[in-house]
C-alpha atoms as a PDB file:
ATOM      1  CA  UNK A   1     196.156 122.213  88.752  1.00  0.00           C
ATOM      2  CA  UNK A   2     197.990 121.873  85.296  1.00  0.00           C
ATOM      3  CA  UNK A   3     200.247 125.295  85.562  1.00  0.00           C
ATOM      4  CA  UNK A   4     201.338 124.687  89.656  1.00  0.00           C
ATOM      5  CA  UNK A   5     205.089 126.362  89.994  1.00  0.00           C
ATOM      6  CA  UNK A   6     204.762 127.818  86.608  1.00  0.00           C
ATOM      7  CA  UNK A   7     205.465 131.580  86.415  1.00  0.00           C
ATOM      8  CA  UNK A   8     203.900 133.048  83.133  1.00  0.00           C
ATOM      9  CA  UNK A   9     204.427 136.494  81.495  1.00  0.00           C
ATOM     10  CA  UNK A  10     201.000 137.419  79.872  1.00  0.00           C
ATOM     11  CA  UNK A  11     201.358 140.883  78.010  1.00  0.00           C
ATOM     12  CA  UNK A  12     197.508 143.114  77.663  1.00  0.00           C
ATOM     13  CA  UNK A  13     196.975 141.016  80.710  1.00  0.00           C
ATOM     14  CA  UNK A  14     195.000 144.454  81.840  1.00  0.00           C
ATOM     15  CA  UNK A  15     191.725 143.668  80.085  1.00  0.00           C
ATOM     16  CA  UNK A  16     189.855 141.360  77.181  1.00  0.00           C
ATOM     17  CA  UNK A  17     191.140 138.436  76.673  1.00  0.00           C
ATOM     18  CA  UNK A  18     194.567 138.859  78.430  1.00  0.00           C
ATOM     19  CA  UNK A  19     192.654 139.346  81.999  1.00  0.00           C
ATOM     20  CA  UNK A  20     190.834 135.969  81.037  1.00  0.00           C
ATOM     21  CA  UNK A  21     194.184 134.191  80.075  1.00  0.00           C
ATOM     22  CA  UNK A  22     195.226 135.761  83.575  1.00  0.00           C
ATOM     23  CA  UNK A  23     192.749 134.744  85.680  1.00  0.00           C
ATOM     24  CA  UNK A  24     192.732 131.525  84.111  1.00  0.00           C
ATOM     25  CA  UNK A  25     196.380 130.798  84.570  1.00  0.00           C
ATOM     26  CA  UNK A  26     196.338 131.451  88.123  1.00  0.00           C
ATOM     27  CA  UNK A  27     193.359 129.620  88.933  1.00  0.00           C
ATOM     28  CA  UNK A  28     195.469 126.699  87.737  1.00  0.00           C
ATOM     29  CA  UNK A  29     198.431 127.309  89.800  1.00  0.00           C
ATOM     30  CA  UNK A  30     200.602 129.524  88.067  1.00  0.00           C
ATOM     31  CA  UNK A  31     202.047 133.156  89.568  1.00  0.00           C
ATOM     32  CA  UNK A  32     201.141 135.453  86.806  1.00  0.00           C
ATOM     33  CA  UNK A  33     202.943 138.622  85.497  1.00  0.00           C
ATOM     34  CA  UNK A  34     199.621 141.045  84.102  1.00  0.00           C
ATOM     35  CA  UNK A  35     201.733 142.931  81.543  1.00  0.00           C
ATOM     36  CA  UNK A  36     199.708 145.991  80.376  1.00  0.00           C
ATOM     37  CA  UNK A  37     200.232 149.691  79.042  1.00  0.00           C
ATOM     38  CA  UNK A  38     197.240 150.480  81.420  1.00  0.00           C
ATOM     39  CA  UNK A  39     197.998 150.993  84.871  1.00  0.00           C
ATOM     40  CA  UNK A  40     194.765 151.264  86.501  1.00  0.00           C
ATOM     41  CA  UNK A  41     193.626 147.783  84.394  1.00  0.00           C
ATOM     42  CA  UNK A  42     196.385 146.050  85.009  1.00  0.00           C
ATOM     43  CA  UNK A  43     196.931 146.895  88.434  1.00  0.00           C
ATOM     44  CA  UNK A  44     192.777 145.472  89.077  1.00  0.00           C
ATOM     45  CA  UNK A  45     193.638 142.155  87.627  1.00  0.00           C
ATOM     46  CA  UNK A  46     196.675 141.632  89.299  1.00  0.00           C
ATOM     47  CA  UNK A  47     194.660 142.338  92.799  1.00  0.00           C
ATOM     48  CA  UNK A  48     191.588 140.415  91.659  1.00  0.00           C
ATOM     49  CA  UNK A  49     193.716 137.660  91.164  1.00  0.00           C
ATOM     50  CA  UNK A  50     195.497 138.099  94.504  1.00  0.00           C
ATOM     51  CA  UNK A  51     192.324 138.487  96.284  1.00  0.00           C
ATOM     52  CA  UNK A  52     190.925 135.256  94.766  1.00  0.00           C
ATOM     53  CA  UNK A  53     194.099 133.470  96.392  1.00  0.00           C
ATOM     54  CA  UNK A  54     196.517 133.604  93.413  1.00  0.00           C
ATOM     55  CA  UNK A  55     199.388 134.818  92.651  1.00  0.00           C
ATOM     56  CA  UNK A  56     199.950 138.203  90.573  1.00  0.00           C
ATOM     57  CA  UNK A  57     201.831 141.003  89.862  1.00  0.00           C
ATOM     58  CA  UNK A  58     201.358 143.789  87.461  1.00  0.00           C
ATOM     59  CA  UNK A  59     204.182 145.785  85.233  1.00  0.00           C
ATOM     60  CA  UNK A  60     203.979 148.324  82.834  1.00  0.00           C
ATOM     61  CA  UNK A  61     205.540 147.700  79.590  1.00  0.00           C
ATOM     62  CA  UNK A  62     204.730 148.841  76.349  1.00  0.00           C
ATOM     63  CA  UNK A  63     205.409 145.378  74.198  1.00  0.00           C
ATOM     64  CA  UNK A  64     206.660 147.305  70.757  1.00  0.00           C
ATOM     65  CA  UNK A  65     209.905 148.552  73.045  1.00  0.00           C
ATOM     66  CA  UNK A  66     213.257 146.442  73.391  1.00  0.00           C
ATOM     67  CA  UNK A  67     213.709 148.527  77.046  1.00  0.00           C
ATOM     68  CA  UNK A  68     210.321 147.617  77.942  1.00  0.00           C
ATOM     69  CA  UNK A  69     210.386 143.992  77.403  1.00  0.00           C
ATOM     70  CA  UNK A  70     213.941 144.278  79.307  1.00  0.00           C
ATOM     71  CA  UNK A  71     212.594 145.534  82.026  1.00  0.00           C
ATOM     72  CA  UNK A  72     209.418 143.300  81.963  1.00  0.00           C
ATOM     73  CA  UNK A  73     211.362 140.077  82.157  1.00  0.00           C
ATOM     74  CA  UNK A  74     213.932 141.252  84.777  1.00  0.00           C
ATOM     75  CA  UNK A  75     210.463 142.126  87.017  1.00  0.00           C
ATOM     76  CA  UNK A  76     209.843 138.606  86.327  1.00  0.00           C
ATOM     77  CA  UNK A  77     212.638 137.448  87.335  1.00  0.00           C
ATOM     78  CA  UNK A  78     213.274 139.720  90.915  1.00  0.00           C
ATOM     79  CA  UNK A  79     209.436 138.514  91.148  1.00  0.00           C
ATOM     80  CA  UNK A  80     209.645 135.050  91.017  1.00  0.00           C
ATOM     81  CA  UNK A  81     213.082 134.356  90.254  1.00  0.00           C
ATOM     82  CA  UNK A  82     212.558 132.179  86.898  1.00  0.00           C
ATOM     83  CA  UNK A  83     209.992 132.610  83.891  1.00  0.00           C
ATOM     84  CA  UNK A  84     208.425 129.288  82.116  1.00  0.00           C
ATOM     85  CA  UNK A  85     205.357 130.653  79.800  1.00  0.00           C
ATOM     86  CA  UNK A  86     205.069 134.070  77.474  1.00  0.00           C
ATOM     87  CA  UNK A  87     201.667 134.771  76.249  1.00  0.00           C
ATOM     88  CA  UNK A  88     201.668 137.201  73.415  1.00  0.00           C
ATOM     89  CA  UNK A  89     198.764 138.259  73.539  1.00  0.00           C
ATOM     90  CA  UNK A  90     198.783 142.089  73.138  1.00  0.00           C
ATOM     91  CA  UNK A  91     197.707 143.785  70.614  1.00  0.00           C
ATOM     92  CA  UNK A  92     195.870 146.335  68.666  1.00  0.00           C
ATOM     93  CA  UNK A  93     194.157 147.563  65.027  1.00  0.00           C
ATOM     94  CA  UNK A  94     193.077 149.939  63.171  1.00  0.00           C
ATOM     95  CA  UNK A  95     189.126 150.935  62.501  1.00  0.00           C
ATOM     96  CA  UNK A  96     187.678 148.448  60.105  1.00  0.00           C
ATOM     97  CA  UNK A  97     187.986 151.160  56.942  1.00  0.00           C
ATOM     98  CA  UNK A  98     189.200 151.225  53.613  1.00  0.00           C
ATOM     99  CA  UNK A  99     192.630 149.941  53.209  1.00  0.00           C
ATOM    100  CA  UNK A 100     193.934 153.422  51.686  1.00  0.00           C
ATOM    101  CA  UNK A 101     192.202 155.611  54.579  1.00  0.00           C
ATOM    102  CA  UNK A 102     194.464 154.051  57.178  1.00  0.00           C
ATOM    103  CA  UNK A 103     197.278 156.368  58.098  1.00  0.00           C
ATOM    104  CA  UNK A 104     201.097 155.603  58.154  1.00  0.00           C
ATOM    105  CA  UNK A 105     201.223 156.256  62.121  1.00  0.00           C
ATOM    106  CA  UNK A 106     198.184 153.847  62.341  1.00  0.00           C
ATOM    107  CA  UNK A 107     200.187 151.016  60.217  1.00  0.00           C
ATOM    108  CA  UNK A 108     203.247 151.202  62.039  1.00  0.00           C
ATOM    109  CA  UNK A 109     201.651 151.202  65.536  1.00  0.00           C
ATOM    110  CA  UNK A 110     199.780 147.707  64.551  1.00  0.00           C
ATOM    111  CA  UNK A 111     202.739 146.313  63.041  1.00  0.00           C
ATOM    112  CA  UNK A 112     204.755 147.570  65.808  1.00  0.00           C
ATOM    113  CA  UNK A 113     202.317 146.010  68.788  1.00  0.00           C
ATOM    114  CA  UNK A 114     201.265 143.174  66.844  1.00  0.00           C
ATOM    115  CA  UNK A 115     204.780 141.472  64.980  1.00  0.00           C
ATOM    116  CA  UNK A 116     207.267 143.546  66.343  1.00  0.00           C
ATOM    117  CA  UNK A 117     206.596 142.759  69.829  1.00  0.00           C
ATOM    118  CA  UNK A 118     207.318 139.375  68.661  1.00  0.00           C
ATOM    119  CA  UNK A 119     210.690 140.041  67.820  1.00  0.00           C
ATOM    120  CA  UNK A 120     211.402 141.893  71.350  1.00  0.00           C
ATOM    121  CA  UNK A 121     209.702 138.946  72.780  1.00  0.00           C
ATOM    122  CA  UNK A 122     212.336 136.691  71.531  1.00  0.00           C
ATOM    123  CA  UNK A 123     215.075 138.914  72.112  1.00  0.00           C
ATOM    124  CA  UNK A 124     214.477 139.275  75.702  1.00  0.00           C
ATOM    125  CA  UNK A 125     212.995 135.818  76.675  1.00  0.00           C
ATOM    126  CA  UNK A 126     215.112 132.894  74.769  1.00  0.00           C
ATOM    127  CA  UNK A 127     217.870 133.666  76.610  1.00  0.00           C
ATOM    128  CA  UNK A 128     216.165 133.211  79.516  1.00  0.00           C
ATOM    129  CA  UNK A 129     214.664 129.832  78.799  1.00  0.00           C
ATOM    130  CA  UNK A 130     218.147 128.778  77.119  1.00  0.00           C
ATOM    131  CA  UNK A 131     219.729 129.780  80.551  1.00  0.00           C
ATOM    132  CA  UNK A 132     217.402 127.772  82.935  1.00  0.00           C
ATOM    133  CA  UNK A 133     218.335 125.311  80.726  1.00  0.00           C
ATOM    134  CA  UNK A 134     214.116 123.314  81.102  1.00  0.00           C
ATOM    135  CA  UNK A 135     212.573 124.731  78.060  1.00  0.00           C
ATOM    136  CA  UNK A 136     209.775 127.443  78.159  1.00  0.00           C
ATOM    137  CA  UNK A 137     206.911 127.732  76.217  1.00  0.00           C
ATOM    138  CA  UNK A 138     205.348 131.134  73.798  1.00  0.00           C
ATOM    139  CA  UNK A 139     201.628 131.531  73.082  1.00  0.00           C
ATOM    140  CA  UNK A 140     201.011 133.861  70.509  1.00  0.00           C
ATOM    141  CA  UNK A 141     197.174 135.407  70.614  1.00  0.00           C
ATOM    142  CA  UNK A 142     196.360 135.638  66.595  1.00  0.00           C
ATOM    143  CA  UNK A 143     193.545 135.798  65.299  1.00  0.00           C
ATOM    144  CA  UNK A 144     191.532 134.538  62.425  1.00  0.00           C
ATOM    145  CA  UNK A 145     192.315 137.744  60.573  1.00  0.00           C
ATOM    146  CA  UNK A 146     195.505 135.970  59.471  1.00  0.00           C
ATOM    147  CA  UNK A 147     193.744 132.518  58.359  1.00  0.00           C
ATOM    148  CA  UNK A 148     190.149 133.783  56.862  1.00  0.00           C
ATOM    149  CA  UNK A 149     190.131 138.148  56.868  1.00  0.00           C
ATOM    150  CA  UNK A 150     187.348 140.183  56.570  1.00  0.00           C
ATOM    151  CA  UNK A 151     187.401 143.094  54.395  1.00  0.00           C
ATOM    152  CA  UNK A 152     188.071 146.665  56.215  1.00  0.00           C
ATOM    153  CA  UNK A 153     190.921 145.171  58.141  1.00  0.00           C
ATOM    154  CA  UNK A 154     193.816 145.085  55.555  1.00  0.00           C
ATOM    155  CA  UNK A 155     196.856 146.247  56.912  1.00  0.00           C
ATOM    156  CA  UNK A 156     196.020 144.275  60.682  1.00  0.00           C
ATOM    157  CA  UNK A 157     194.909 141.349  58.904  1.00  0.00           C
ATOM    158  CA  UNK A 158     198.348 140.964  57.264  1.00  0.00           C
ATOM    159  CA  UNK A 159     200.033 141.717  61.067  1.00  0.00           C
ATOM    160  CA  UNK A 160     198.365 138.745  62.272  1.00  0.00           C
ATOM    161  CA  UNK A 161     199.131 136.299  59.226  1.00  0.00           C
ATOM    162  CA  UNK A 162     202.657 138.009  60.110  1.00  0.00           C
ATOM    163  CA  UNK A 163     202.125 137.064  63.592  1.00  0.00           C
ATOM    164  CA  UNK A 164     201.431 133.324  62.680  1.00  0.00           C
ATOM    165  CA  UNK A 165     203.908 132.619  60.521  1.00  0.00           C
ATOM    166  CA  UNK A 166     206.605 133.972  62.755  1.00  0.00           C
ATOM    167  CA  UNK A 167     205.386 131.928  65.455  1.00  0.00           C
ATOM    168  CA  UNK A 168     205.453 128.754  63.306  1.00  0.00           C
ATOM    169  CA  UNK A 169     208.504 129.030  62.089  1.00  0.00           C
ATOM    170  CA  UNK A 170     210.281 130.086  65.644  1.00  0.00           C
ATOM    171  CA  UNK A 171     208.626 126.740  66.567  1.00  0.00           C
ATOM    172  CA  UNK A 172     211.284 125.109  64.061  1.00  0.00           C
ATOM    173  CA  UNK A 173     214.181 127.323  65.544  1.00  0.00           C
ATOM    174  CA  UNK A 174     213.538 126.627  68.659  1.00  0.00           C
ATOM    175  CA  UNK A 175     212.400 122.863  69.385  1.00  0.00           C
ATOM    176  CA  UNK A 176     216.133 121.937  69.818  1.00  0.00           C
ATOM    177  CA  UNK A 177     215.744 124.078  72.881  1.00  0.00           C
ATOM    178  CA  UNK A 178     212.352 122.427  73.953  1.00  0.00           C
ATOM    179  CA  UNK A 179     211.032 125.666  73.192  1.00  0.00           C
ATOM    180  CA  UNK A 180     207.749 125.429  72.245  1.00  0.00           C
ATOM    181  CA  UNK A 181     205.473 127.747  70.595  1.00  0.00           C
ATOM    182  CA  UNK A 182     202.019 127.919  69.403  1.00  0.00           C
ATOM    183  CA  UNK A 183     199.052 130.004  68.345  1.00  0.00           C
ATOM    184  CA  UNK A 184     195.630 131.047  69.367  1.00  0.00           C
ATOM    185  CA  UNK A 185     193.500 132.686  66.833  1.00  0.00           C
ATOM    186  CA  UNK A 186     190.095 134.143  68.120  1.00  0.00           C
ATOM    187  CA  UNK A 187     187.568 135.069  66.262  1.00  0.00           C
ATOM    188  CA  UNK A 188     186.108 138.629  66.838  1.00  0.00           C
ATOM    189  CA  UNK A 189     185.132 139.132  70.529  1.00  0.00           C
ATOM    190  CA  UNK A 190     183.767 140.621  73.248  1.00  0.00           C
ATOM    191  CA  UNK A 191     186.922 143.261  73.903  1.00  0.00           C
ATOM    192  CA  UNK A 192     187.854 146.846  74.243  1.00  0.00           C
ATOM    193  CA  UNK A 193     188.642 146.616  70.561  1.00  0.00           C
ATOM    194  CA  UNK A 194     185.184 145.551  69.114  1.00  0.00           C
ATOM    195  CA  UNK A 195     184.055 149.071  67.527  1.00  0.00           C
ATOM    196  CA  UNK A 196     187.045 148.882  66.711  1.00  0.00           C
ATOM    197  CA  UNK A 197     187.184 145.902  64.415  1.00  0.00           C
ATOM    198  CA  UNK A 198     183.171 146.399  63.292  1.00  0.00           C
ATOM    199  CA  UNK A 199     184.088 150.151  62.066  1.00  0.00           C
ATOM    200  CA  UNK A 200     180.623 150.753  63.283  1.00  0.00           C
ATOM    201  CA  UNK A 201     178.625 151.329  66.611  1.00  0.00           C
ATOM    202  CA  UNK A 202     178.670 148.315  69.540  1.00  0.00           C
ATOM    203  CA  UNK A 203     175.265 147.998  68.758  1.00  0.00           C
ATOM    204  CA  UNK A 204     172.816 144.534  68.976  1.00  0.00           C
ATOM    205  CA  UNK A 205     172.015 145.349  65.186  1.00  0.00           C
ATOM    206  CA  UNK A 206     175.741 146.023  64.307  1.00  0.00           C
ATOM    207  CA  UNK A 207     176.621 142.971  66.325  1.00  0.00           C
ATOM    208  CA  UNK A 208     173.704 140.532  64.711  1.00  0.00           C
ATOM    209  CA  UNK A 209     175.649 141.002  61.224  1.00  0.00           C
ATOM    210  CA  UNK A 210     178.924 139.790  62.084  1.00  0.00           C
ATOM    211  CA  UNK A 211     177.216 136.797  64.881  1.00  0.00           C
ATOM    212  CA  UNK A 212     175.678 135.429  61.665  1.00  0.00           C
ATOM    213  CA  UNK A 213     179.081 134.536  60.064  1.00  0.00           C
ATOM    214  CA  UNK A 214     180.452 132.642  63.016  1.00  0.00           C
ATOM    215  CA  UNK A 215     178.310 129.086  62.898  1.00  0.00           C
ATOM    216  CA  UNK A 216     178.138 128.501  66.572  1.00  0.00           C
ATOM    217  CA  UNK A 217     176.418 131.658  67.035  1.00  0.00           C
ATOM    218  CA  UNK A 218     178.127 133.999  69.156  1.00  0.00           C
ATOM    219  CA  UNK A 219     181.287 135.762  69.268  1.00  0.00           C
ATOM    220  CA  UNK A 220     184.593 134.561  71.151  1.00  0.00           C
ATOM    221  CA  UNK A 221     184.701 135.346  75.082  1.00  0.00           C
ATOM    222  CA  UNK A 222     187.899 135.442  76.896  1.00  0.00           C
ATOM    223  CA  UNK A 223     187.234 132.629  79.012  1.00  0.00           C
ATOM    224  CA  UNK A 224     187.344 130.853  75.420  1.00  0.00           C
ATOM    225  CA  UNK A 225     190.708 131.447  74.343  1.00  0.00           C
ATOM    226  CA  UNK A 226     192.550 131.212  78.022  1.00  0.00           C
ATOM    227  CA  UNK A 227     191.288 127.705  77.882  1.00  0.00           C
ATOM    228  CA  UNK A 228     193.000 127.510  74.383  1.00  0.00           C
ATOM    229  CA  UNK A 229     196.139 129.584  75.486  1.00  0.00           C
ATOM    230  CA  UNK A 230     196.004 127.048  78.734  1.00  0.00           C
ATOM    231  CA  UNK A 231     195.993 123.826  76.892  1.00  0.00           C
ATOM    232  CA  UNK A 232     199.213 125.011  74.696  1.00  0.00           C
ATOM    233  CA  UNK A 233     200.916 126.027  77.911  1.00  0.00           C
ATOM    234  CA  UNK A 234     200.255 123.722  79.986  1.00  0.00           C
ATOM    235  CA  UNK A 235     201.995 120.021  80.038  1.00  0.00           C
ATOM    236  CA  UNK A 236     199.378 118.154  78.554  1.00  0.00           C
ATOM    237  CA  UNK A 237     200.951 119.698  75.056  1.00  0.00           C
ATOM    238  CA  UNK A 238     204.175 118.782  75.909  1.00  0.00           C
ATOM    239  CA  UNK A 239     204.830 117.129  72.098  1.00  0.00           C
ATOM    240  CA  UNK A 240     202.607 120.331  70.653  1.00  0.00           C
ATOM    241  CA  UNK A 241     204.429 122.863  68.477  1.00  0.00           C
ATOM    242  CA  UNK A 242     203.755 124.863  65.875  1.00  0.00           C
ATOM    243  CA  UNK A 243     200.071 124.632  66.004  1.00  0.00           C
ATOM    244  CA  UNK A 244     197.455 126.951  65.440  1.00  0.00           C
ATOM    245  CA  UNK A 245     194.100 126.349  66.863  1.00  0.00           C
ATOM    246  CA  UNK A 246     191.062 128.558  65.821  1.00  0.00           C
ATOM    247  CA  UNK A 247     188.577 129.489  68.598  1.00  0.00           C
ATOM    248  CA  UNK A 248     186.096 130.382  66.074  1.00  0.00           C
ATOM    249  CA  UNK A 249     183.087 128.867  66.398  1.00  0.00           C
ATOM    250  CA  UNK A 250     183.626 127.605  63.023  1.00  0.00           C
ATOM    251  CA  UNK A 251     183.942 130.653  61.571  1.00  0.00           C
ATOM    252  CA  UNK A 252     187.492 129.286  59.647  1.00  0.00           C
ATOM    253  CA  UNK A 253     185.575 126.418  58.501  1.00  0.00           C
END
């Protein structure tokens, strides 16, 4: 098992893609901290996980607060007494609309969730890593909004190019550290967020239209990018930093 004795922090852990990154983590040995604003989701992962003989805790953090992310890694830490592996991998948008329609609330809370938490990220968890003095490792869940947008998606397109240049260039700062960090960018998937990001009805019609951009034919499943956030954490990309891989489908191409 490639994450054995490996305690990972992975934030929206509660649902989507972060309860696939979860799940996925602790099938291969780690002792996973399911980060999530929702209680009752994060809470069922965390037990699923248990009751499939992993390891697992849930806490409640909201990842656009300094406090929270305090408190998060200090939970780690009382948990499991050392933390090796950050996923970033909450986040949230607006409705696919018109750039102008989207409100000032609605900016800030995307730019707040999806580059801010960044920063508190950083704040709260270099030290750490810098402390137990063996490196550590930050996966930051992008998306191909920030390498090929669509139209609709403006203001959380530009978060997530925010989100990927930030994590490139914290690669730089930190490799003296043998703090790596790297990038998953999914291409629009099955998740709580999907109206969301069509700005029209989960329907097979609705769905049809955006399938047809993505050349391998379907959209990205959570299973898909833990195997990408799983590779980046995981030893066998020990001399990997920086990188951004697109799970895509060849959507990017």
């Amino acid at each position: 098992m490639r994450l054995t004795g490996k305690v990972a922090i992975v934030t929206g852990g509660g649902s989507g893609f972060g309860e696939g990154i979860s799940k996925r983590f602790a099938q291969e040995g780690a002792k996973v901290v399911v980060n999530d604003i929702n209680v009752a989701g994060g809470e069922r992962v965390a037990k699923e996980i248990a009751a499939g003989g992993g390891q697992a805790t849930f806490v409640k953090a909201d990842v656009a607060k300094d406090a929270d992310w305090a408190a998060l890694v200090r939970a780690t830490l009382d948990a499991y007494g050392e933390l090796n592996i950050v996923i970033n991998n909450a986040g949230t948008t607006h409705r696919n609309q018109p750039m102008l329609n989207v409100t000032e609330e609605q900016f800030d809370r995307v730019y707040a969730v999806n580059v801010k938490s960044l920063y508190w990220s950083a704040k709260n968890c270099v030290p750490v890593f810098r402390k137990q003095g063996k490196g550590g490792v930050f996966v930051t869940v992008a998306s191909t909004a920030g390498v090929r947008p669509r139209p609709g998606l403006v203001w959380y397109n530009g978060s997530k190019g925010a989100a990927i240049m930030c994590s490139r260039t914290m690669a730089v700062e930190l490799a003296p550290d043998k703090i790596r960090v790297c990038i998953v960018n999914p291409v629009i998937g099955e998740t709580g967020l999907l109206t969301e990001f069509m700005g029209v009805p989960d329907t097979p019609e609705n769905r049809a239209k955006f399938i047809a951009t993505i050349p391998l034919g379907r959209m990205s499943r959570p299973l898909d990018v833990a195997n990408a956030c799983l590779y980046f954490a995981s030893d066998d990309a020990e001399f990997i930093t920086g990188t951004c891989i697109e799970v895509d489908g060849g959507r990017c191409v």
